[in-house]
Protein backbone atom coordinates (compact mmCIF):
# COMPACT_ATOMS: atom_id res chain seq x y z
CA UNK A 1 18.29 113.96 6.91
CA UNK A 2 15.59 116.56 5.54
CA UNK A 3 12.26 114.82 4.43
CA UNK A 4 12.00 117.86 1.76
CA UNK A 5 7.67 118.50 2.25
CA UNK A 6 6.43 120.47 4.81
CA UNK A 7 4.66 118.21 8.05
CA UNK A 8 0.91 117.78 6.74
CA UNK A 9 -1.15 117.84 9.92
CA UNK A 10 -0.75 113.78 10.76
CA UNK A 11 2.75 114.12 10.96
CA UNK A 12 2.19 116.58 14.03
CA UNK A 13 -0.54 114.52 15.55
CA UNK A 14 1.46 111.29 15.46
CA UNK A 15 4.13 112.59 17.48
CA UNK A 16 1.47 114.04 19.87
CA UNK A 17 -0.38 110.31 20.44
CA UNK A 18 3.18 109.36 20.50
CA UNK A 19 3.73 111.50 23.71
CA UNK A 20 -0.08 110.82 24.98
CA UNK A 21 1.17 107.36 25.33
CA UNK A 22 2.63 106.22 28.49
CA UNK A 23 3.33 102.49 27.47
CA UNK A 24 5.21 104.29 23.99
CA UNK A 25 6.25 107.29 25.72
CA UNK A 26 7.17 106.31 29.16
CA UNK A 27 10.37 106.98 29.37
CA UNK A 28 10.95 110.43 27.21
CA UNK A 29 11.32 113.23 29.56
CA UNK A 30 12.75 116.91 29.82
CA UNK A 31 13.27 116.31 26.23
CA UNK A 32 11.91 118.41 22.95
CA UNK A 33 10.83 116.50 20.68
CA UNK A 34 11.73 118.10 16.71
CA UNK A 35 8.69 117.03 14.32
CA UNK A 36 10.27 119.23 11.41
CA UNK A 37 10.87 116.87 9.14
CA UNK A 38 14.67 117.40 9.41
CA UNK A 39 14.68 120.82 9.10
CA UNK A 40 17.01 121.52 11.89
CA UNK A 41 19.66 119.13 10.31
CA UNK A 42 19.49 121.10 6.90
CA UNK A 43 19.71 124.60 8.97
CA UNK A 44 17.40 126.72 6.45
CA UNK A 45 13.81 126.77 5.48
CA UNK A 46 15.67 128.06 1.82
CA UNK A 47 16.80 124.73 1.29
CA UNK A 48 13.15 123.25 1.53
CA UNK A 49 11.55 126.05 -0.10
CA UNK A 50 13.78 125.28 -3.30
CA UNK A 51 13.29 121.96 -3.32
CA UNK A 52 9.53 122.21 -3.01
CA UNK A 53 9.73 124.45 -5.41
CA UNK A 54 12.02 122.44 -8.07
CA UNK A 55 9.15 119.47 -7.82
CA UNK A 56 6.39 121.77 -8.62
CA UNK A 57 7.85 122.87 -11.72
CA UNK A 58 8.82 119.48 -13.14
């Protein structure tokens, strides 16, 4: 499900301590790991623009 924001720059560094940990980690492998806030679900950076866009103005 789309978050509708962009990531802010602690989104992208939780997922990386996520993957620095072994003991959290441990078991993810040959896997890519989508920190896009759903983005790939909705299928278009329109949708999110517009949306971002609609809260702005209101």
């Amino acid at each position: 499900m789309p978050q509708g924001r962009f990531a802010s720059p602690d989104d992208i560094a939780q997922a990386v301590a996520f993957l620095a940990d072994p003991a959290k980690s441990g078991f993810v492998n040959g896997e890519t790991l989508s920190v896009d806030g759903g983005w790939y679900a909705d299928g278009s950076w329109q949708a999110l623009r517009l949306s971002a866009r609609a809260r702005l103005v209101h």
